[in-house]
Structure formats: structure tokens, C-alpha cells
Protein backbone atom coordinates (compact mmCIF):
# COMPACT_ATOMS: atom_id res chain seq x y z
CA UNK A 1 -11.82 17.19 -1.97
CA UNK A 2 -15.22 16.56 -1.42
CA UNK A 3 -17.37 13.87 0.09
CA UNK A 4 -18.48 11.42 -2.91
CA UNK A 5 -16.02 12.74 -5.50
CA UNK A 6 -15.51 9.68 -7.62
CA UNK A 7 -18.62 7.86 -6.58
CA UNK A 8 -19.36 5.11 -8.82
CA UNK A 9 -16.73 5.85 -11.21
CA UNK A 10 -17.03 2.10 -12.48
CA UNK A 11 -14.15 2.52 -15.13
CA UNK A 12 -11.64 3.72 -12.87
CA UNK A 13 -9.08 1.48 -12.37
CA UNK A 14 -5.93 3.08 -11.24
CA UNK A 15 -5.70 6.36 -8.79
CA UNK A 16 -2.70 8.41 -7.12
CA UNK A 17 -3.28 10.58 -4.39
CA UNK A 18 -0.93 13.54 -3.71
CA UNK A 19 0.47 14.52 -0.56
CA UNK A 20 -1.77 17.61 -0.56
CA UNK A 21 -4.47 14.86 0.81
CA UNK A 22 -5.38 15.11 4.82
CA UNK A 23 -8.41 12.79 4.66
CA UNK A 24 -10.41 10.30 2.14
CA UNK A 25 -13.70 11.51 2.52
CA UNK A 26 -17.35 10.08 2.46
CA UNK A 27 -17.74 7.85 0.13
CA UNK A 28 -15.03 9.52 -2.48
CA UNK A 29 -14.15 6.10 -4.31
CA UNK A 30 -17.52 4.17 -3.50
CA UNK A 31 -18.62 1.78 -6.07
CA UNK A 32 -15.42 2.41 -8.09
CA UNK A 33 -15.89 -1.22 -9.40
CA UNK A 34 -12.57 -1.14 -11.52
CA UNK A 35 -10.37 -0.35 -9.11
CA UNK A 36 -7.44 -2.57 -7.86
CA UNK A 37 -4.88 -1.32 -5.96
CA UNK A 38 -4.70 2.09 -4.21
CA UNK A 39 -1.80 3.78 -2.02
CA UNK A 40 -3.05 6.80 0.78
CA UNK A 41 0.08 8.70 1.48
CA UNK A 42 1.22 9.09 5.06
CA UNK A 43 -0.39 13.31 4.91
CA UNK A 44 -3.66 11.16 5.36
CA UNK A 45 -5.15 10.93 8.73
CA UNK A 46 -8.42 10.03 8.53
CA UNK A 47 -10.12 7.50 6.39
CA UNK A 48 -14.00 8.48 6.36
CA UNK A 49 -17.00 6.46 6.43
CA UNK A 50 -17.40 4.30 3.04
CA UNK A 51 -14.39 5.75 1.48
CA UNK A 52 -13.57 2.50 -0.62
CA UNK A 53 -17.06 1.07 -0.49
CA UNK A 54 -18.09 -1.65 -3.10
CA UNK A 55 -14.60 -1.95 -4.65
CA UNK A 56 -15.00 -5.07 -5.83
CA UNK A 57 -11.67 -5.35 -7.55
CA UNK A 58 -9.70 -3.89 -5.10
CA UNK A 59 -6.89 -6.78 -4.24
CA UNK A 60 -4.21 -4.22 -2.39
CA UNK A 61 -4.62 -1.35 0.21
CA UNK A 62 -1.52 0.69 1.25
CA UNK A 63 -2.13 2.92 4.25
CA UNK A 64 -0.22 5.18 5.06
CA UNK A 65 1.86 5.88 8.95
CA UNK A 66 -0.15 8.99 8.99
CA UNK A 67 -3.81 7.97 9.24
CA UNK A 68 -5.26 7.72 12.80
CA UNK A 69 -9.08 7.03 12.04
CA UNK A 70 -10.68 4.52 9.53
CA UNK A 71 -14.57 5.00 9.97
CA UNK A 72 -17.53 2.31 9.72
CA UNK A 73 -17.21 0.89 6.35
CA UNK A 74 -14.07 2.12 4.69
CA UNK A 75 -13.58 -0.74 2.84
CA UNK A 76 -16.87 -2.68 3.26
CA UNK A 77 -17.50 -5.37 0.33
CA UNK A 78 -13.94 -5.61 -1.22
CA UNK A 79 -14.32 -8.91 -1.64
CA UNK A 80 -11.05 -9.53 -3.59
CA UNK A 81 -9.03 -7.97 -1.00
CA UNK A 82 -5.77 -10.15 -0.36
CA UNK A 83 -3.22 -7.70 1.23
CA UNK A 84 -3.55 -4.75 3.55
CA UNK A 85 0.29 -2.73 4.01
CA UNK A 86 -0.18 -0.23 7.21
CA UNK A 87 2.62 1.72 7.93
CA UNK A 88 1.21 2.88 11.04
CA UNK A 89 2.60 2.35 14.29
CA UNK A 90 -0.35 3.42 16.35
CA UNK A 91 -2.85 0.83 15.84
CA UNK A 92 -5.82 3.53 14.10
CA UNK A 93 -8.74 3.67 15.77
CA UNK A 94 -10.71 1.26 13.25
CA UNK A 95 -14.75 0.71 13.31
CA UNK A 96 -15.14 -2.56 13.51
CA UNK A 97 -17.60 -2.89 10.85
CA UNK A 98 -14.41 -1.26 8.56
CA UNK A 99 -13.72 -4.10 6.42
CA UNK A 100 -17.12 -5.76 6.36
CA UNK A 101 -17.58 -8.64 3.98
CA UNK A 102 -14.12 -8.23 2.53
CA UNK A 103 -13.19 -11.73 3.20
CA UNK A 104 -10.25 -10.17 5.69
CA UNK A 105 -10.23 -13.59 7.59
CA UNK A 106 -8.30 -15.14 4.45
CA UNK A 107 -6.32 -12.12 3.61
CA UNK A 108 -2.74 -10.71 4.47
CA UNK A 109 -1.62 -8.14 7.25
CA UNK A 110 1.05 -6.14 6.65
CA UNK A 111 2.22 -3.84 9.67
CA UNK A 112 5.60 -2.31 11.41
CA UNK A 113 6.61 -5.56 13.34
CA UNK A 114 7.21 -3.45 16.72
CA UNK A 115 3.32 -2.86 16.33
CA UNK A 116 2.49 -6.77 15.23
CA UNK A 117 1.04 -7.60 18.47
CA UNK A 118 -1.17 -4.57 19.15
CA UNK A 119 -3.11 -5.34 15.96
CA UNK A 120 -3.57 -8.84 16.93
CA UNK A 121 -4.74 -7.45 20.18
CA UNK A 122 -7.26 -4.68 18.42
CA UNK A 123 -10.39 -5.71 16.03
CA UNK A 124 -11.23 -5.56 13.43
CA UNK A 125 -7.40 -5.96 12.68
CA UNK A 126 -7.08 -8.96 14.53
CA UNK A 127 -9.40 -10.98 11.91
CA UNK A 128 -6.94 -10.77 8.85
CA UNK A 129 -5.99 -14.53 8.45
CA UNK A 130 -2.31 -13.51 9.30
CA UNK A 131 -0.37 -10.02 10.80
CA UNK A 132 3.17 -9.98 9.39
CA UNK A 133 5.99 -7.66 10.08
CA UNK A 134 7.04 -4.72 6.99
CA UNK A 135 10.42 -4.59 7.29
CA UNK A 136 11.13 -8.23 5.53
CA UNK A 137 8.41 -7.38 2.57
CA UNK A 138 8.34 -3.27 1.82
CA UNK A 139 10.57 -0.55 2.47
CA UNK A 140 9.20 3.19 2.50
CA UNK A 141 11.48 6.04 0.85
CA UNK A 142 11.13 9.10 -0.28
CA UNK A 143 12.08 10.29 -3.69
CA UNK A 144 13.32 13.69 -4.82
CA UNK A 145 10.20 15.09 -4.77
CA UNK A 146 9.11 14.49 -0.96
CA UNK A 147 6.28 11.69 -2.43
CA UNK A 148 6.27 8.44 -0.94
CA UNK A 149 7.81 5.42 -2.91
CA UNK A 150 6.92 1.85 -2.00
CA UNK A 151 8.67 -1.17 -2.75
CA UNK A 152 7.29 -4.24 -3.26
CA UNK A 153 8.98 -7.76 -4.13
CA UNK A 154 7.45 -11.26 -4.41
CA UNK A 155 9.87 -13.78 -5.67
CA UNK A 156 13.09 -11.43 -7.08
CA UNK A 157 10.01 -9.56 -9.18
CA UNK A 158 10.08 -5.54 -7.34
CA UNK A 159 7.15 -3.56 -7.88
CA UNK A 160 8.39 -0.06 -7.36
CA UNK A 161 5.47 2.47 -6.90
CA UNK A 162 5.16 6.40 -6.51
CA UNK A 163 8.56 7.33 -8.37
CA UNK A 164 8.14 10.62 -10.46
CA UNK A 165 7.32 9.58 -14.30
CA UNK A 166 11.03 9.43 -16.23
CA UNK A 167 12.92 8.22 -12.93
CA UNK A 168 15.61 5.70 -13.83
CA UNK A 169 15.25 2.57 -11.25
CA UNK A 170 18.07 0.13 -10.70
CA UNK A 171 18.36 -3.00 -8.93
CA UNK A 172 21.75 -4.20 -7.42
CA UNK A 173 23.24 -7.13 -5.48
CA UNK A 174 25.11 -6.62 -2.14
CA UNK A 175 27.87 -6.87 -3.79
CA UNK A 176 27.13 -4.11 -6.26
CA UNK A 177 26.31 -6.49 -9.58
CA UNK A 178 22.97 -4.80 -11.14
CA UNK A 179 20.21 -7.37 -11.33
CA UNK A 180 18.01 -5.30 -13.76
CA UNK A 181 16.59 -1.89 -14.38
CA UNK A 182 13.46 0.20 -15.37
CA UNK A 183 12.27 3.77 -15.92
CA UNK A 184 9.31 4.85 -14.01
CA UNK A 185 6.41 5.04 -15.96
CA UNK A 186 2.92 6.20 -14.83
CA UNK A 187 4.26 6.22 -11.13
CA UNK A 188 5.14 2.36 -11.35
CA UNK A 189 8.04 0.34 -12.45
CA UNK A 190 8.52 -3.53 -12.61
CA UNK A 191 11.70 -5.27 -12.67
CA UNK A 192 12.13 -9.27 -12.11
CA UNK A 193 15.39 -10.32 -11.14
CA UNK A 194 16.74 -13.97 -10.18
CA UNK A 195 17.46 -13.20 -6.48
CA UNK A 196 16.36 -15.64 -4.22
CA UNK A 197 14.23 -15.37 -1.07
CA UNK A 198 16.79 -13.94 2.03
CA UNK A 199 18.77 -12.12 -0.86
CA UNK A 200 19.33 -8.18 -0.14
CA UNK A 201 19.10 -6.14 -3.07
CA UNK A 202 19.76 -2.53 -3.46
CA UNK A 203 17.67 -0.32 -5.05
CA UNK A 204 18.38 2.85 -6.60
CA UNK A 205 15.67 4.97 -7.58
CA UNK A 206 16.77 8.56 -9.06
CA UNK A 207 19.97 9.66 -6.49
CA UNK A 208 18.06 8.01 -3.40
CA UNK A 209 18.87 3.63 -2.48
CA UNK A 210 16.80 1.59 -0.26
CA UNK A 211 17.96 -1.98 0.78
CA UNK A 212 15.38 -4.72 0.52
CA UNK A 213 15.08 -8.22 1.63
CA UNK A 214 13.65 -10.94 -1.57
CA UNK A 215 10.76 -12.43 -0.31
């Protein structure tokens, strides 16, 4: 894919990138005004220079544990940004200029806790308002299909993204009592459930289970 490939494309609000993916090039979401969430699987290692640019809807980045480099601007002027998930251990090697304007200095890190410190220790990382360990928030799977699946919970509601299109998704308690259940549609299903916070649920997605703290 090339550099500037969905430049500007103001009504795009949704995008999935495949596996296939090694880098986000130049500018190839820039001014994609619609936008408001994106995931970049772990096969991407290099975030280039005003990849996200301008998204000015963009609330939720998920990075994947493959990327290395994030170049000057990546994310410059998402000023709705509120959560940034990073899978990857190795702090990348950010600009600092990276996440310019996007108000990162009252918005969420998400990181592997093992690596918590280091991005306190490393700018521009260090600026987000708060660093907080993965594990208690969003667990990483893979499906049947070798694509990543991310969960996501916020008060007993699980956001389940990345599951193939048709994929039945259950939710369990420890002790095995289901708590709700969904079908995957366009790569995303939602199911609230009345866990509380410290609960562990169990969820099934196709033949694969994750376990997942409530947050």
C-alpha cells in the first residue's frame, strides 16, 4: 500500500487492516476526519510520518506488539484522542513530535505492565496523563484465522473486536454460568453483562477462550 492511500477520505469512519500489512505509510489515513477508532495488527512495524494525521475523531488507537518505529507526526492533531492500547514491549522508537496537539497529557496509556516504567521513562510516551498496565483491561488472542482479536470491557460491557464475520461469542462466569452472547458482525461484537469490577469472565469466541478481568 502506498504512501497517501486514503488521504482525506473525510467519510471514512471505520477501517480493518489485514495482517498482510508491514507498515502504515505516509500519510495513508491523513485528514480521514470520520474516523474513530483504528486497530494496526502486530505484522506492523513501522508507523510512517503523518500516518493518522488530522483525525479529528479518532478517540482509540490500538498498536500493535509488532511496530518498532512511529515517525514525526503519526498521530498529530487527534484532538479527541482518549486511549492509546500498545502491545509492545519494546518501548518504539517514537518522534517526539508523534502525537502533537492530541491532547495526550489528559488521555489514557495502555501498555504491557512489565514495560510500564520504560514508557514513563521515554517521551513522548511519558506525557499521556496516566501509563496503565494491559493485562487488567485487554487480553490479545488469536482466532481461527491467525487475525488478532482484542477484548475490551468497561463496566461488565466487552467490546470484542477482529473476530471473523458469523463467529458466535460467549461470555461466561468462573464458574461456567453464561453472562450473555453475540455473533460477530462486521469484525465487532458487543455484549453487556452484570459482572462487577474484579469479576473474571470467560470468553469464548469460535473454539478459542480468553479469561478477562471486569474493569
Amino acid at each position: 500500500m502506498g504512501d497517501n492511500v486514503f488521504y482525506g477520505c473525510s467519510n471514512l469512519t471505520s477501517a480493518t487492516i489485514p495482517n498482510s500489512v508491514t507498515s502504515i505509510n505516509y500519510g495513508m489515513f491523513a485528514y480521514c476526519t470520520s474516523l474513530t477508532s483504528v486497530t494496526i495488527p502486530n505484522s506492523v512495524t513501522s508507523i510512517g510520518e503523518g500516518a493518522f494525521y488530522e483525525c479529528t475523531s479518532l478517540t482509540s488507537i490500538t498498536i500493535g506488539s509488532g511496530v518498532k518505529d512511529i515517525h514525526s507526526t503519526a498521530f498529530c492533531n487527534c484532538q479527541k484522542l482518549t486511549d492509546v492500547y500498545c502491545y509492545a514491549v519494546n518501548v518504539p522508537q517514537t518522534v517526539t513530535d508523534a502525537f502533537d496537539n492530541s491532547q495526550i497529557e489528559y488521555a489514557t496509556l495502555h501498555v504491557p505492565e512489565e514495560s510500564m516504567q520504560a514508557y514513563k521513562e521515554t517521551e513522548p510516551w511519558s506525557k499521556f496523563a496516566k501509563i496503565v498496565g494491559l493485562s487488567t483491561e485487554i487480553n490479545p488472542i488469536e482466532n481461527d484465522n491467525t487475525a488478532s482479536v482484542l477484548i475490551q470491557n468497561n463496566g461488565g460491557m466487552l467490546t470484542i473486536q477482529g473476530a471473523q464475520d458469523g463467529t458466535p461469542v460467549s461470555v461466561y462466569t468462573i464458574a461456567g454460568t453464561e453472562a450473555g452472547s453475540a455473533v460477530s458482525q462486521n469484525s465487532m461484537a458487543r455484549i453487556s453483562t452484570s459482572m462487577q469490577q474484579g469479576d473474571i469472565a470467560i470468553v469464548r469466541i469460535g473454539n478459542r477462550s480468553v479469561k478477562v478481568v471486569i474493569k
